[in-house]
N, C-alpha and C. Protein backbone atom coordinates (compact mmCIF):
# COMPACT_ATOMS: atom_id res chain seq x y z
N UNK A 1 -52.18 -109.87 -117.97
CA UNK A 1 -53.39 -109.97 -118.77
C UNK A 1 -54.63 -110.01 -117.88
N UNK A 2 -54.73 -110.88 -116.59
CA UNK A 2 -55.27 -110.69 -115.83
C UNK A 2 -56.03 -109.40 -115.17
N UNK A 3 -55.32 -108.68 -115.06
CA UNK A 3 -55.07 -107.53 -114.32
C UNK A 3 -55.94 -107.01 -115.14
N UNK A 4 -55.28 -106.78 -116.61
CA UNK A 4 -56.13 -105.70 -117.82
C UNK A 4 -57.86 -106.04 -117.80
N UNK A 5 -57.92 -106.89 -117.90
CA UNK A 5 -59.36 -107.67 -117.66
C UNK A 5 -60.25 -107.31 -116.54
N UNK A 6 -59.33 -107.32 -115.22
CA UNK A 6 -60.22 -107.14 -114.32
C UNK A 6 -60.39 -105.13 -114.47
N UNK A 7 -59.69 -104.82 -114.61
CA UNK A 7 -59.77 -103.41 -114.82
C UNK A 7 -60.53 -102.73 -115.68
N UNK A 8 -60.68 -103.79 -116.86
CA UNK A 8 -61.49 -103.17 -117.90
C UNK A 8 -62.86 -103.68 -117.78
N UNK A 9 -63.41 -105.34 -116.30
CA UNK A 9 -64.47 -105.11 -116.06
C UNK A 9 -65.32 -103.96 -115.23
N UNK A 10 -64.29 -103.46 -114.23
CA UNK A 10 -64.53 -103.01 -113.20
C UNK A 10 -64.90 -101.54 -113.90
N UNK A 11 -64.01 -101.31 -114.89
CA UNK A 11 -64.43 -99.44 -115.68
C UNK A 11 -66.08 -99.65 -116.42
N UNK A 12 -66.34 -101.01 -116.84
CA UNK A 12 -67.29 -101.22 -117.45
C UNK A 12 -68.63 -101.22 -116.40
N UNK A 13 -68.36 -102.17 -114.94
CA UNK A 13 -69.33 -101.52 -113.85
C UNK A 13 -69.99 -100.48 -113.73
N UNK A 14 -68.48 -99.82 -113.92
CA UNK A 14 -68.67 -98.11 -113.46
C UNK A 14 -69.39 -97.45 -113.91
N UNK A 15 -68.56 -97.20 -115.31
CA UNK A 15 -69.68 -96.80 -116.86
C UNK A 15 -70.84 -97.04 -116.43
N UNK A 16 -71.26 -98.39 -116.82
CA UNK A 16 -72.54 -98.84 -116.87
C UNK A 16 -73.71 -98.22 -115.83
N UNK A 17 -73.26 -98.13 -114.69
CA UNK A 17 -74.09 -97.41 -113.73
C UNK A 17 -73.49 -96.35 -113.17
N UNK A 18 -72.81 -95.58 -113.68
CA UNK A 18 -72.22 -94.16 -113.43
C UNK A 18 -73.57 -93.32 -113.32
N UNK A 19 -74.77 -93.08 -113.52
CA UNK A 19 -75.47 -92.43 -113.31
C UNK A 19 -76.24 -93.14 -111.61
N UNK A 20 -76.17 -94.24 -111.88
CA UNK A 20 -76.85 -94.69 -110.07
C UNK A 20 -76.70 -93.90 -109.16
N UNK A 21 -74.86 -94.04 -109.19
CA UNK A 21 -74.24 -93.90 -108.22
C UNK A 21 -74.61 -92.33 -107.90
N UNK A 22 -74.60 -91.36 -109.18
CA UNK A 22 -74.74 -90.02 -108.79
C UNK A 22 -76.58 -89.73 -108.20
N UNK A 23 -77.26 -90.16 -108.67
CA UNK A 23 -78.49 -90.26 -108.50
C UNK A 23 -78.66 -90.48 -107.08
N UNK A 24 -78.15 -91.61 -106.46
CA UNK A 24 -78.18 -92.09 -104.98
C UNK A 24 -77.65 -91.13 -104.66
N UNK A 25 -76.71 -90.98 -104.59
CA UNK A 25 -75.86 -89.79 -104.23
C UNK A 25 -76.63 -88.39 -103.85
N UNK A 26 -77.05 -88.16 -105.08
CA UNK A 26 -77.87 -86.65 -104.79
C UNK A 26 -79.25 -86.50 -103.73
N UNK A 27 -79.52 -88.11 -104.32
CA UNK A 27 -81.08 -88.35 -103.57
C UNK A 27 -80.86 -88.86 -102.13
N UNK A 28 -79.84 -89.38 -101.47
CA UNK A 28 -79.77 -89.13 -100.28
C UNK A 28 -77.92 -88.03 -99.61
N UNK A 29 -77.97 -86.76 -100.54
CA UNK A 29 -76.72 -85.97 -99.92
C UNK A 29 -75.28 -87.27 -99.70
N UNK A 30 -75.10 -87.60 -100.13
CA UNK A 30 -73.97 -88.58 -99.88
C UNK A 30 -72.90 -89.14 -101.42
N UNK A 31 -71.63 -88.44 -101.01
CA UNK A 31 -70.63 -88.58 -102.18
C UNK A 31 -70.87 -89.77 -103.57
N UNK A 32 -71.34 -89.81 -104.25
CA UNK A 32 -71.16 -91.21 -105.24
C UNK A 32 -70.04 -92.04 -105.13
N UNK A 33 -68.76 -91.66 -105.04
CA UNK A 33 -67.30 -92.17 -104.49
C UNK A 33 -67.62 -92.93 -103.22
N UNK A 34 -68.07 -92.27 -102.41
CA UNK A 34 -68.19 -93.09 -101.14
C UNK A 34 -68.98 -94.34 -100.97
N UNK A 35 -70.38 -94.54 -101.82
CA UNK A 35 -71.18 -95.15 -102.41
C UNK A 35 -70.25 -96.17 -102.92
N UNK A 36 -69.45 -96.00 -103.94
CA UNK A 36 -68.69 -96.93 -104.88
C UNK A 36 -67.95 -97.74 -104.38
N UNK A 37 -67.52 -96.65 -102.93
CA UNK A 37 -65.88 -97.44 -102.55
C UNK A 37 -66.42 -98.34 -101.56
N UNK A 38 -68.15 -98.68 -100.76
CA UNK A 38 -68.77 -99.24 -100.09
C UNK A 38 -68.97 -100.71 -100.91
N UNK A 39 -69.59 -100.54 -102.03
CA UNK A 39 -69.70 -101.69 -102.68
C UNK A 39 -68.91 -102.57 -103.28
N UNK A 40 -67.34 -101.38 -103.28
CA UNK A 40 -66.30 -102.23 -103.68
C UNK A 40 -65.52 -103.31 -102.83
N UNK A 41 -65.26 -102.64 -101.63
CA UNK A 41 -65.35 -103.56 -100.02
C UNK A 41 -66.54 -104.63 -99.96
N UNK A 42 -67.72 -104.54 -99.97
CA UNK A 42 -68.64 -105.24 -100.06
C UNK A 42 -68.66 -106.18 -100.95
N UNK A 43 -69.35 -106.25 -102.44
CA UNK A 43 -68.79 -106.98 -103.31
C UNK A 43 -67.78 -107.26 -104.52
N UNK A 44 -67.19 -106.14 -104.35
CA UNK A 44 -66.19 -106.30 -105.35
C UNK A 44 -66.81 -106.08 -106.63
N UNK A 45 -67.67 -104.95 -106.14
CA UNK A 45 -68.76 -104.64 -107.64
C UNK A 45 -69.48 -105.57 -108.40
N UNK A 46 -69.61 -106.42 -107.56
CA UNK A 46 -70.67 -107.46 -108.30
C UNK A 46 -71.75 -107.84 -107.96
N UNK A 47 -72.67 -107.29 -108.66
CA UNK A 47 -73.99 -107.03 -109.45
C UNK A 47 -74.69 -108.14 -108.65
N UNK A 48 -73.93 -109.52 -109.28
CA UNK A 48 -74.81 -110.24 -108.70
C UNK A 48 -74.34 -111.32 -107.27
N UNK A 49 -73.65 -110.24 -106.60
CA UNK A 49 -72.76 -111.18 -105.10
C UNK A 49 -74.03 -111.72 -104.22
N UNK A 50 -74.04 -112.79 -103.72
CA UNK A 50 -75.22 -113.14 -102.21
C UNK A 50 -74.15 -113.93 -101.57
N UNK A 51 -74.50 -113.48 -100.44
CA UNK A 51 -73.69 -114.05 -98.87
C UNK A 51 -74.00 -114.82 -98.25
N UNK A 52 -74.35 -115.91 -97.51
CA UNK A 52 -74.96 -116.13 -96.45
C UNK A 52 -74.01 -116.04 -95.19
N UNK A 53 -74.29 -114.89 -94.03
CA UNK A 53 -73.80 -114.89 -93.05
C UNK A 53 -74.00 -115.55 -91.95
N UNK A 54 -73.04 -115.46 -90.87
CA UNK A 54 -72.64 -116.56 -90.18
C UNK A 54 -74.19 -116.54 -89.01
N UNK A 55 -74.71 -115.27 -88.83
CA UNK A 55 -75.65 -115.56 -87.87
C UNK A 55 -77.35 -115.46 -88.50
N UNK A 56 -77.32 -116.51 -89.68
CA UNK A 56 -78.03 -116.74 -90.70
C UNK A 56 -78.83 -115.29 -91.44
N UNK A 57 -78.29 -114.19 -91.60
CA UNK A 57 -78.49 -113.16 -92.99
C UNK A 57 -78.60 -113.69 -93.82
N UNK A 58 -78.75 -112.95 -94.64
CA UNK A 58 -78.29 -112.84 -96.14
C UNK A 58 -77.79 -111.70 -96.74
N UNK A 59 -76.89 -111.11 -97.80
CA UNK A 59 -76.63 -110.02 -98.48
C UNK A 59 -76.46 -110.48 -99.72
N UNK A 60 -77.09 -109.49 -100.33
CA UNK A 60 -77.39 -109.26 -101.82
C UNK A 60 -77.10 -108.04 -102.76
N UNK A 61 -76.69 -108.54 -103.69
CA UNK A 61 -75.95 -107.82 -104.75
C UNK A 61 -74.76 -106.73 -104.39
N UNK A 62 -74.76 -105.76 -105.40
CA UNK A 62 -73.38 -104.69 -105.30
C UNK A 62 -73.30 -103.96 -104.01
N UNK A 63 -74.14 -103.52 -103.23
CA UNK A 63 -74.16 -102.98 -101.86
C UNK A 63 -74.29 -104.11 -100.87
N UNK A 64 -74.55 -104.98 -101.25
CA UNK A 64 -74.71 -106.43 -100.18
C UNK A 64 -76.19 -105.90 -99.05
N UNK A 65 -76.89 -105.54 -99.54
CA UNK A 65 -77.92 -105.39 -98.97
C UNK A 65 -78.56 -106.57 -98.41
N UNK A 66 -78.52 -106.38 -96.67
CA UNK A 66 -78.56 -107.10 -96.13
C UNK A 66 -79.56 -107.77 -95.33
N UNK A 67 -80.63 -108.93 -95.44
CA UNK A 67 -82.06 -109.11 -94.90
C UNK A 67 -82.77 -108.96 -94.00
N UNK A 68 -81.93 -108.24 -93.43
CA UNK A 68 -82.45 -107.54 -91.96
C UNK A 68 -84.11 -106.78 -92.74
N UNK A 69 -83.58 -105.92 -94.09
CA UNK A 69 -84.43 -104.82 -94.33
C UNK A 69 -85.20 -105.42 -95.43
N UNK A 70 -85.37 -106.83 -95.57
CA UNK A 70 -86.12 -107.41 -96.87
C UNK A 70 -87.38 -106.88 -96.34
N UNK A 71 -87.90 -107.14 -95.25
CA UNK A 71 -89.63 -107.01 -94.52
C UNK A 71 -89.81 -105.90 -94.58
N UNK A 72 -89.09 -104.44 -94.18
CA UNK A 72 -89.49 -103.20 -94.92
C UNK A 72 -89.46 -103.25 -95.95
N UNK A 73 -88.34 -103.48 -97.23
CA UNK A 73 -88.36 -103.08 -98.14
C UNK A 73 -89.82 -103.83 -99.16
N UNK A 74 -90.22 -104.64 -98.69
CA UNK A 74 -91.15 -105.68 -99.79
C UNK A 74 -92.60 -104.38 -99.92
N UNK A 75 -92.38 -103.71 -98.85
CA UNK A 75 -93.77 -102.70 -99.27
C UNK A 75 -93.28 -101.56 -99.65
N UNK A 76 -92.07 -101.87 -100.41
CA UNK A 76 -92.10 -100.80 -101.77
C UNK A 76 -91.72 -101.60 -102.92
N UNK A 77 -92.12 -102.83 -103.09
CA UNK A 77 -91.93 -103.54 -103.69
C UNK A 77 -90.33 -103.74 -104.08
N UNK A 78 -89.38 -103.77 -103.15
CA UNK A 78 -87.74 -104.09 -103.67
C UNK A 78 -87.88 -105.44 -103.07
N UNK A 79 -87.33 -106.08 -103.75
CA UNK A 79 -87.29 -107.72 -103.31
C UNK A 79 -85.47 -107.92 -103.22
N UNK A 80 -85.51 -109.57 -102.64
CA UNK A 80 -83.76 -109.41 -102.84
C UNK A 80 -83.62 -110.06 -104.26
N UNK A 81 -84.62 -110.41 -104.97
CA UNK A 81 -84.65 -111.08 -106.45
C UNK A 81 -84.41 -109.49 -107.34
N UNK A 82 -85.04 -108.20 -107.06
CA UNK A 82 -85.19 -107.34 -107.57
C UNK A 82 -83.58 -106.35 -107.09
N UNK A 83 -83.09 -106.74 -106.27
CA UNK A 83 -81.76 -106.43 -105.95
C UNK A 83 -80.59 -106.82 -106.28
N UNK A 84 -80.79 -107.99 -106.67
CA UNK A 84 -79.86 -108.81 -107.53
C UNK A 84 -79.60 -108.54 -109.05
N UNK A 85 -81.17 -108.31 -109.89
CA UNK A 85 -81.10 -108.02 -110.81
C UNK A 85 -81.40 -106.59 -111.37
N UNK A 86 -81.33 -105.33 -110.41
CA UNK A 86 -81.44 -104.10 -110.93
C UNK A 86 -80.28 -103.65 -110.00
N UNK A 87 -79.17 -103.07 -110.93
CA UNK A 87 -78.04 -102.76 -110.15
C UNK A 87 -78.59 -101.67 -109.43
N UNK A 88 -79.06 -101.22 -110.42
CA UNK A 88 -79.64 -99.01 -109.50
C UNK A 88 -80.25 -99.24 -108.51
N UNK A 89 -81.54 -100.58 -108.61
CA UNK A 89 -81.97 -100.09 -107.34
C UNK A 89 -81.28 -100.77 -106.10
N UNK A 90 -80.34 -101.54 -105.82
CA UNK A 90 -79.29 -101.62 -105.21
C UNK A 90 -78.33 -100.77 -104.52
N UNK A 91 -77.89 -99.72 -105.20
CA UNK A 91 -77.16 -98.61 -105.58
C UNK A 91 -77.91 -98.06 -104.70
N UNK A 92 -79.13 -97.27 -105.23
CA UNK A 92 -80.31 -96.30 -104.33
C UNK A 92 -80.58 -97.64 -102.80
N UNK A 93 -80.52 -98.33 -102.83
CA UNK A 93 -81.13 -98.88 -101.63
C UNK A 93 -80.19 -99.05 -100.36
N UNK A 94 -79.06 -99.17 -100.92
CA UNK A 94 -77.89 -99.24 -100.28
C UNK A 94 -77.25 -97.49 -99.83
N UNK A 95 -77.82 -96.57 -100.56
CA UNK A 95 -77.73 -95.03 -100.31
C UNK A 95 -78.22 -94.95 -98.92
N UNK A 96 -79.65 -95.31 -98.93
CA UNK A 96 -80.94 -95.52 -98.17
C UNK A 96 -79.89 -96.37 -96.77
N UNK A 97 -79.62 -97.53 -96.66
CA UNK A 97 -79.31 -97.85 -95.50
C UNK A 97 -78.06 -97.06 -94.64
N UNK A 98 -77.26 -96.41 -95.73
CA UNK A 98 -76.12 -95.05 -95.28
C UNK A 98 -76.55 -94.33 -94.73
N UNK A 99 -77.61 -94.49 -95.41
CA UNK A 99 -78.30 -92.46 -94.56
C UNK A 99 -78.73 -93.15 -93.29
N UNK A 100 -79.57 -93.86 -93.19
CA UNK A 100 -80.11 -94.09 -91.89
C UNK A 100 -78.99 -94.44 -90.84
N UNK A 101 -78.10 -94.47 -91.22
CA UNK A 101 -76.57 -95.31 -90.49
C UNK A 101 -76.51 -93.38 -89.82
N UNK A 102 -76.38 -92.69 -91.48
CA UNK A 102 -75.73 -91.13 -91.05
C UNK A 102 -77.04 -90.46 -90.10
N UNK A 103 -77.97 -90.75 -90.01
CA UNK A 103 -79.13 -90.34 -89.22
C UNK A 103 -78.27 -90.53 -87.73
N UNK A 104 -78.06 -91.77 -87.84
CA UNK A 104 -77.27 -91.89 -85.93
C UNK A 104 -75.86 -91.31 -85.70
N UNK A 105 -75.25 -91.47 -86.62
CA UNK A 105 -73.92 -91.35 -86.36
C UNK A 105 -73.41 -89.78 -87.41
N UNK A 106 -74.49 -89.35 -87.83
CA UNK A 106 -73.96 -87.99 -88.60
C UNK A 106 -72.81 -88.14 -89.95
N UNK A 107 -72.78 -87.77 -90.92
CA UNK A 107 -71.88 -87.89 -91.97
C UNK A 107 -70.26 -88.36 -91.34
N UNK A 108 -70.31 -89.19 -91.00
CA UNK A 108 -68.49 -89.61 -90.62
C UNK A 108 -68.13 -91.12 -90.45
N UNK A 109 -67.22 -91.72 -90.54
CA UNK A 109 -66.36 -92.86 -90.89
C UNK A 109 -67.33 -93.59 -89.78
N UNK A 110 -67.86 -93.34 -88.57
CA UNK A 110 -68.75 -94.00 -87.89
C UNK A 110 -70.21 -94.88 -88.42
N UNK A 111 -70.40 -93.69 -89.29
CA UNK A 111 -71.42 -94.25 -90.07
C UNK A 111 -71.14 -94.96 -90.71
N UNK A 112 -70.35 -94.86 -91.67
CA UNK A 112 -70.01 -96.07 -92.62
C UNK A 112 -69.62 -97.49 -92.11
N UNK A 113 -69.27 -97.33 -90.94
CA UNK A 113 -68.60 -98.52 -90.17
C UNK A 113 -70.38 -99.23 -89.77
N UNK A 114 -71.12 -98.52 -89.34
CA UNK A 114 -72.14 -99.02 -89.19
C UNK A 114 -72.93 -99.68 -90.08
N UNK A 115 -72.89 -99.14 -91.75
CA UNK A 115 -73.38 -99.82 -92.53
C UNK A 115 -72.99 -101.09 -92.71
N UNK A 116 -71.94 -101.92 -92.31
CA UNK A 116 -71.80 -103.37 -92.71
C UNK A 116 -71.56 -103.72 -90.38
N UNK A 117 -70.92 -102.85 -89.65
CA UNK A 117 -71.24 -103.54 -88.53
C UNK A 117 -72.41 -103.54 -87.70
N UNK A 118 -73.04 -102.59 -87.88
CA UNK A 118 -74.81 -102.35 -87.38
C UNK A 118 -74.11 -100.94 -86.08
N UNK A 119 -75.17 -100.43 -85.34
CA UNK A 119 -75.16 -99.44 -84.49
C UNK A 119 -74.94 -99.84 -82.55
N UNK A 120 -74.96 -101.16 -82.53
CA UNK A 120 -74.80 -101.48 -81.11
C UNK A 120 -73.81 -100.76 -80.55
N UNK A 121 -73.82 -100.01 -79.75
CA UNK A 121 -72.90 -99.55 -78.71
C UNK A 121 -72.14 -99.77 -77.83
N UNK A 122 -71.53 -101.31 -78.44
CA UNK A 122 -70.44 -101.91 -77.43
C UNK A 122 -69.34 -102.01 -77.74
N UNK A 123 -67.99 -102.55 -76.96
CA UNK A 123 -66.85 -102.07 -77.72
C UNK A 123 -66.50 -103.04 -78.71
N UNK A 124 -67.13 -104.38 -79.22
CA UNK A 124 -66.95 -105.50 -79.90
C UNK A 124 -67.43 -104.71 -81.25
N UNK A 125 -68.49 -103.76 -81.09
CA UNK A 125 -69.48 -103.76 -82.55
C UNK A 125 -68.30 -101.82 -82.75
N UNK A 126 -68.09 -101.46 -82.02
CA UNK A 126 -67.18 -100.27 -82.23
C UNK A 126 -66.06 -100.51 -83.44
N UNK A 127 -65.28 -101.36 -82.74
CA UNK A 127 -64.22 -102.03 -83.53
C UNK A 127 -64.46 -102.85 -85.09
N UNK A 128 -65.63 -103.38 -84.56
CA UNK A 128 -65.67 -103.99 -86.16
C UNK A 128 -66.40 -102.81 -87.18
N UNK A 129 -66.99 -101.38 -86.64
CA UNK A 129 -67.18 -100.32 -87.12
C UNK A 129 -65.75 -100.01 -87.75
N UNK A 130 -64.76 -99.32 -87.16
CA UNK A 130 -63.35 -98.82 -87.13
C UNK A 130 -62.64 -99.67 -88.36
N UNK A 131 -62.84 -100.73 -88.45
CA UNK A 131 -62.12 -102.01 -88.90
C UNK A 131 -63.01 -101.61 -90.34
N UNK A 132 -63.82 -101.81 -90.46
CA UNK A 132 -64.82 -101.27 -91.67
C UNK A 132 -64.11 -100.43 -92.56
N UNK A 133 -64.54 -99.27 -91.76
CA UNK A 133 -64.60 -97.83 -92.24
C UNK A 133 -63.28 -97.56 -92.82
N UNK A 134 -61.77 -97.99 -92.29
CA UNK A 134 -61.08 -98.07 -92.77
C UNK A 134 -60.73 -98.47 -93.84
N UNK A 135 -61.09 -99.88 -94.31
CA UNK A 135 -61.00 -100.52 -95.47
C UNK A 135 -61.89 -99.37 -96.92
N UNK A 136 -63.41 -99.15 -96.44
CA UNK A 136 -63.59 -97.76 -97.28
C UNK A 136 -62.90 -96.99 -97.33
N UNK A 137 -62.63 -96.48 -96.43
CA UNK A 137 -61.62 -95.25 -96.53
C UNK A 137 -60.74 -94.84 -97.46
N UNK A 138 -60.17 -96.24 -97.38
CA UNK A 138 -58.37 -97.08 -98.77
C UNK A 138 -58.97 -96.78 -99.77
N UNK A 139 -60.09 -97.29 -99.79
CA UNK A 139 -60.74 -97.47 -101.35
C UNK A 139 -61.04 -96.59 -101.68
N UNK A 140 -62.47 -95.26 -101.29
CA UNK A 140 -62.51 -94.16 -101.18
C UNK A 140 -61.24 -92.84 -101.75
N UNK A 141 -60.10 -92.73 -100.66
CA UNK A 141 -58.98 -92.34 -101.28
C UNK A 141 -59.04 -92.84 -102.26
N UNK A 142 -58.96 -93.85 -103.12
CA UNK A 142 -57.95 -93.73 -103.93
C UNK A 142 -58.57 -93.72 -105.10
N UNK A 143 -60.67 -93.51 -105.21
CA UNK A 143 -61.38 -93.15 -105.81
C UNK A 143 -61.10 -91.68 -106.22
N UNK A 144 -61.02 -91.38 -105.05
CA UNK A 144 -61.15 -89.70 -105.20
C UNK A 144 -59.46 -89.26 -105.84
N UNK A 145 -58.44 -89.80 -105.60
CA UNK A 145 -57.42 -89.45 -106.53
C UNK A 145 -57.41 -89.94 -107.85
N UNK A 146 -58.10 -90.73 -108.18
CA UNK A 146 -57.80 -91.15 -109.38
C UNK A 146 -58.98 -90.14 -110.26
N UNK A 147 -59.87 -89.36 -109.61
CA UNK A 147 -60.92 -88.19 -110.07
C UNK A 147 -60.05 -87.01 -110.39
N UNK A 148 -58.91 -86.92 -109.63
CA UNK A 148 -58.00 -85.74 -109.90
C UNK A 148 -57.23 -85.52 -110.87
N UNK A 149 -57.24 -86.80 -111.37
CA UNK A 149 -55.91 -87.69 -112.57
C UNK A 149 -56.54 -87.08 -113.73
């Protein structure tokens, strides 16, 4: 019963912002699936997740958008109050920190590893890239097969 529940919240996520995801998607070249399967690793699709990390961050909502980028983002007016409570612009903002990831590292599992380990070039921040990207990856697959279904 469990199970049915969580499944029938998680289709209701989907639904619900099935257009975000394609929107981000288009507006920065980057799969909606891949998008999805980021936030699913991240928060487990929830809307309204906050973190506090260990070397005092913060991350917020479905992409876990993370406070590194609150001080840019406030002069376009995205707040982490406004991230919490607008899934899309979450969705789009979290597109936004991919791309800039794919700006360094070009469309590949590198990048994505960078979106939750950052871009340092050592072999500590490599690995927790690798370690990442994988876990998308699982998820990803098994987005994209269940599109085939």
């Amino acid at each position: 019963m469990l199970r049915l529940i969580l499944v029938l919240f998680f289709l209701t996520v989907h639904c619900a912002n099935a257009h975000c995801w394609q929107q981000a998607g288009e507006r920065y070249g980057i799969e909606p699936e891949l998008l999805q399967a980021i936030a699913t690793v991240e928060s487990g699709l929830s809307a309204t997740a906050f973190n506090k990390n260990r070397d005092g961050s913060t991350d917020v909502g479905l992409m876990q958008i993370n406070s590194q980028h609150f001080k840019y983002l406030k002069k376009y007016r995205i707040t982490p109050g406004s991230l919490l409570n607008n899934p899309c612009q979450n969705i789009m903002t979290g597109a936004w920190v991919l791309a800039g990831q794919m700006r360094i590292f070009g469309y590949s599992w590198e990048a994505v590893g960078a979106y939750n380990a950052g871009n340092a070039r050592n072999k500590k921040t490599r690995l927790a890239r690798m370690k990442y990207s994988q876990k998308v990856a699982r998820v990803y697959q098994g987005l994209k097969s269940n599109d085939k279904d």
